[in-house]
Protein backbone atom coordinates (compact mmCIF):
# COMPACT_ATOMS: atom_id res chain seq x y z
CA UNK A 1 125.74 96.30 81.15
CA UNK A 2 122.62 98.36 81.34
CA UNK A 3 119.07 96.56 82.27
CA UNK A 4 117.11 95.75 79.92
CA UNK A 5 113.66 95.11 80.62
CA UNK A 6 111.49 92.03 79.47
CA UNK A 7 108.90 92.34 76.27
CA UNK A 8 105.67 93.78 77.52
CA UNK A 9 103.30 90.98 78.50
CA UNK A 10 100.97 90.94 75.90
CA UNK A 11 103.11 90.71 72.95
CA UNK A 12 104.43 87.32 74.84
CA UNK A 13 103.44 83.40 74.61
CA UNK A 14 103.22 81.12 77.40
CA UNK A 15 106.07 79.07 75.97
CA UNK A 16 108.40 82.78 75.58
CA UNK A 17 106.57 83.19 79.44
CA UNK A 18 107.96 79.99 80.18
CA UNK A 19 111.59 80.63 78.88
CA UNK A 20 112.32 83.54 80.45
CA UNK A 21 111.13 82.02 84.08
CA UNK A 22 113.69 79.40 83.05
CA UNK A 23 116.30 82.02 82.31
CA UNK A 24 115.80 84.29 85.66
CA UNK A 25 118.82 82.78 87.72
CA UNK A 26 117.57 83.59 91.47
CA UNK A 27 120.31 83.87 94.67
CA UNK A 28 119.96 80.29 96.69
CA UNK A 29 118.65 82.56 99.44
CA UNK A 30 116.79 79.36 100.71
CA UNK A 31 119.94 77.89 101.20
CA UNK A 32 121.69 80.56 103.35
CA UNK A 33 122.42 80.65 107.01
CA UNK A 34 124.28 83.83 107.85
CA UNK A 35 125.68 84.31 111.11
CA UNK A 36 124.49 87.92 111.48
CA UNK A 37 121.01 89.65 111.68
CA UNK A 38 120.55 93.00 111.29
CA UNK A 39 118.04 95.48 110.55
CA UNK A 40 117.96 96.77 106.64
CA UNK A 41 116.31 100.05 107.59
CA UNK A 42 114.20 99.55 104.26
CA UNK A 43 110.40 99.23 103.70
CA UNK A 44 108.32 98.21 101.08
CA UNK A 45 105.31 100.65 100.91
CA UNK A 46 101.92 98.92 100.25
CA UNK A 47 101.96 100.63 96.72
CA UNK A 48 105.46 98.73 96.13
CA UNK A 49 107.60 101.70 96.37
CA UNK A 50 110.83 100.71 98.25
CA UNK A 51 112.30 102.94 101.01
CA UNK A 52 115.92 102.88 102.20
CA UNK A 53 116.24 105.77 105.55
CA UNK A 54 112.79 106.71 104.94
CA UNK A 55 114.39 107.74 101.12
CA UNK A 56 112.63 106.26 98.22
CA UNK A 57 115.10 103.60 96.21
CA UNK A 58 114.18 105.07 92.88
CA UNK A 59 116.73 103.23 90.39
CA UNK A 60 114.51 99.88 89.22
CA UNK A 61 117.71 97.74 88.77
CA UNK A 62 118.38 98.58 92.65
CA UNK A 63 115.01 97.46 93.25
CA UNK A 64 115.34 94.47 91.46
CA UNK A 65 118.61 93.24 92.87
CA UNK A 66 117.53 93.86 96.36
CA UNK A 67 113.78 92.32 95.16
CA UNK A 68 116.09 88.48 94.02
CA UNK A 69 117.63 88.23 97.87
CA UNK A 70 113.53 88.90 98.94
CA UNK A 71 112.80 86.06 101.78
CA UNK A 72 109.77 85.50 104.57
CA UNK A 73 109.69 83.29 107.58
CA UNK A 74 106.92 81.19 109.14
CA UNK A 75 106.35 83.89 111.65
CA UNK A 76 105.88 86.60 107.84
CA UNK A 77 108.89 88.47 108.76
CA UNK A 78 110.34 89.61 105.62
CA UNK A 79 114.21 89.40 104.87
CA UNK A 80 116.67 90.39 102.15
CA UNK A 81 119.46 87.48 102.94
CA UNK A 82 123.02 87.56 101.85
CA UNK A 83 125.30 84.67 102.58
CA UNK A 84 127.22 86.88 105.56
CA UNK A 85 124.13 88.13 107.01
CA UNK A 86 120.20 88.85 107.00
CA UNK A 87 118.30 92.10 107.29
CA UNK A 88 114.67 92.62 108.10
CA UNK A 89 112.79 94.35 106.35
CA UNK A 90 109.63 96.50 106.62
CA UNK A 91 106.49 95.50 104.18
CA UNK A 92 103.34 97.17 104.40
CA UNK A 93 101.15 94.42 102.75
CA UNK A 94 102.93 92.55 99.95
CA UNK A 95 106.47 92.74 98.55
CA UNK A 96 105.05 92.73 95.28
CA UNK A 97 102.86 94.28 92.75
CA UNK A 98 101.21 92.62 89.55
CA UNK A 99 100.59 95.01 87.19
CA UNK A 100 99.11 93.06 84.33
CA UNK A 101 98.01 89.77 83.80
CA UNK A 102 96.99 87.89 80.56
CA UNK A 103 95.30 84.82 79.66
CA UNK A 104 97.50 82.58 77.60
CA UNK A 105 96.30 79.21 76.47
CA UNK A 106 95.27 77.32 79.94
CA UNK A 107 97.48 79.92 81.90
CA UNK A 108 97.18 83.08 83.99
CA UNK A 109 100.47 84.95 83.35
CA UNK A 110 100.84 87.80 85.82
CA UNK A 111 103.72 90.60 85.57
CA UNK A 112 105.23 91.91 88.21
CA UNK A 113 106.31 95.87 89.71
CA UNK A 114 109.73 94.06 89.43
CA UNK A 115 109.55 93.05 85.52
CA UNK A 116 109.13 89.12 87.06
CA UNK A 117 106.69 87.14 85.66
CA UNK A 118 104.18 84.03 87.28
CA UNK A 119 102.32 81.78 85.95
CA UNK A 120 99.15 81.17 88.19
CA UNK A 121 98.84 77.44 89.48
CA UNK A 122 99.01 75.34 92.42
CA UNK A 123 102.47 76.28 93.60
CA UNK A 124 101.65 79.85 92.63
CA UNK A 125 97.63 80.59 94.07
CA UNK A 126 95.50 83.41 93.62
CA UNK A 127 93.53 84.62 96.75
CA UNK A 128 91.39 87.08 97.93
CA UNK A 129 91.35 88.44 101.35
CA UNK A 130 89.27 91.12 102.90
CA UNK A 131 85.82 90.93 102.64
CA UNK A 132 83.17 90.52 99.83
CA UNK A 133 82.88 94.05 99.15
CA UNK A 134 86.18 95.09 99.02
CA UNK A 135 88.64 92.05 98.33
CA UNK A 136 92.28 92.46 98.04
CA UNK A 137 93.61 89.56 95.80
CA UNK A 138 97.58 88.27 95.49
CA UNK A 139 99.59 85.62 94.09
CA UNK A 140 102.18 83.74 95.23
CA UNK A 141 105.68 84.25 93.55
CA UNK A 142 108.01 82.47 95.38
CA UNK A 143 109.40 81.77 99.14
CA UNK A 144 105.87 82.49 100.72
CA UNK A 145 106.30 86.05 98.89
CA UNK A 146 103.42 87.43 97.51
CA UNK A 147 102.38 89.87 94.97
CA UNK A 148 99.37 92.20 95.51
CA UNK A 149 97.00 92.97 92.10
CA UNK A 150 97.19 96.35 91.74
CA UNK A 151 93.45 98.29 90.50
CA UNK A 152 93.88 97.69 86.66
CA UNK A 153 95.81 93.92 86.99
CA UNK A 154 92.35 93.21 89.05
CA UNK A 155 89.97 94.73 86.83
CA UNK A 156 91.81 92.75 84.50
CA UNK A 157 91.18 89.17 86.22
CA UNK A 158 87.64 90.61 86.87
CA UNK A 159 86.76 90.51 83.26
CA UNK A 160 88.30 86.62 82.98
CA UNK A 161 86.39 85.95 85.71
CA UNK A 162 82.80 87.44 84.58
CA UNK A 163 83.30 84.63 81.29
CA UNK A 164 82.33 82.23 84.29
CA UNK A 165 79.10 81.98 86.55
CA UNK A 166 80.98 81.74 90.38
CA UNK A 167 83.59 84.22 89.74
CA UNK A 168 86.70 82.13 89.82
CA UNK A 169 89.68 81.94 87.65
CA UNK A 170 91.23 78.72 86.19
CA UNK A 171 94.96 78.36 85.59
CA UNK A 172 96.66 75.10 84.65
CA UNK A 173 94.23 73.18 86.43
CA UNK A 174 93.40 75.04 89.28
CA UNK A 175 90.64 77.05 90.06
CA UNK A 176 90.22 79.96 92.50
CA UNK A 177 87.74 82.13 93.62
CA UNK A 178 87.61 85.76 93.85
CA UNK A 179 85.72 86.72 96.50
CA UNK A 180 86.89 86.03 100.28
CA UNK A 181 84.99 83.71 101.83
C-alpha cells in the first residue's frame, strides 16, 4: 500500500492534530537491547537530507521508516535500533526538520521533514541555541530527538512571538523564549 501523506497543517485542528499523534504506532525502540552494534554508514545532513554510502536516500517512505527506529543516548550518539542489532548513525545538527508550525487554540503544532507532527509543551520544549544574533531554535519530538526550525517554520514562530513583549512563545502552559540566553 502506497504512502499517503497527512493533510497539510493548516487545514488541521488540534483535536484532528491530536488523533493522528494517537494513530502513529512507533517501534518500542526504547525497549530494545540488541546484541550487535554496528555502524549504519548513514548521515543525516544538517538540512535533513539522509545519506546512505555518501548516496542521498531519496524515497520519503524510506526516510520515514528508517526516521520511526530514530534513537539518541546520554552521550547524543544517534542510533537507528532494530531488535537484532543497533547502528550509529551520523547527524549533522538535528535529525529533524519542522517545516511549519501553526497556532491552534492554546497549542503550537509543528510539522515535521518526516510528515510527523508535535505539539509544543513541557515534554516537547522549544529552545534556542546560538547566540542572540543568530539563534538556531528546535523542538523536542521524542527520545531526546530533536527537530531543527527550518528559515520559514522560524519566521513563522517569529511572528507568534512579536504578539508578545519578551519574545517567547506559549504552548499548553508553557512558555519559552526565543532568544539564547
Amino acid at each position: 500500500m502506497p504512502y499517503e501523506p497527512p493533510p497539510e497543517l493548516a487545514s488541521l485542528s488540534l483535536a484532528q492534530v491530536a488523533e493522528l499523534l494517537a494513530a502513529r504506532k512507533l517501534p518500542p525502540v526504547a525497549n530494545w537491547n540488541p546484541p550487535h552494534t554496528l555502524d549504519s554508514e548513514m548521515r543525516i545532513a544538517a538540512d535533513g537530507r539522509w545519506y546512505h554510502q555518501g548516496g542521498e536516500i531519496t524515497r520519503p517512505a524510506m526516510v520515514r521508516a528508517f526516521s520511526s527506529l530514530l534513537t539518541r543516548d546520554d552521550a547524543g550518539q544517534h542510533w537507528l535500533v532494530t531488535p537484532a542489532e543497533r547502528q550509529s548513525i551520523a547527524v549533522d545538527d538535528a535529525p529533524f526538520i519542522a517545516v511549519d508550525v501553526q497556532r491552534r487554540d492554546e497549542a503550537l503544532v509543528f510539522r515535521l521533514n518526516t510528515d510527523e507532527f508535535v505539539i509544543a509543551g513541557r515534554d516537547h520544549p522549544v529552545t534556542a541555541r546560538g547566540d542572540p544574533e543568530t539563534p538556531a531554535l528546535y523542538v523536542v519530538v521524542r527520545d531526546r530527538l530533536e527537530a531543527r526550525l527550518n528559515r520559514s517554520t522560524y519566521a513563522q514562530l517569529i511572528e507568534i512571538a512579536l504578539q508578545s513583549d519578551d519574545m517567547t512563545v506559549t504552548s499548553q502552559g508553557a512558555t519559552f523564549p526565543l532568544v539564547p540566553a
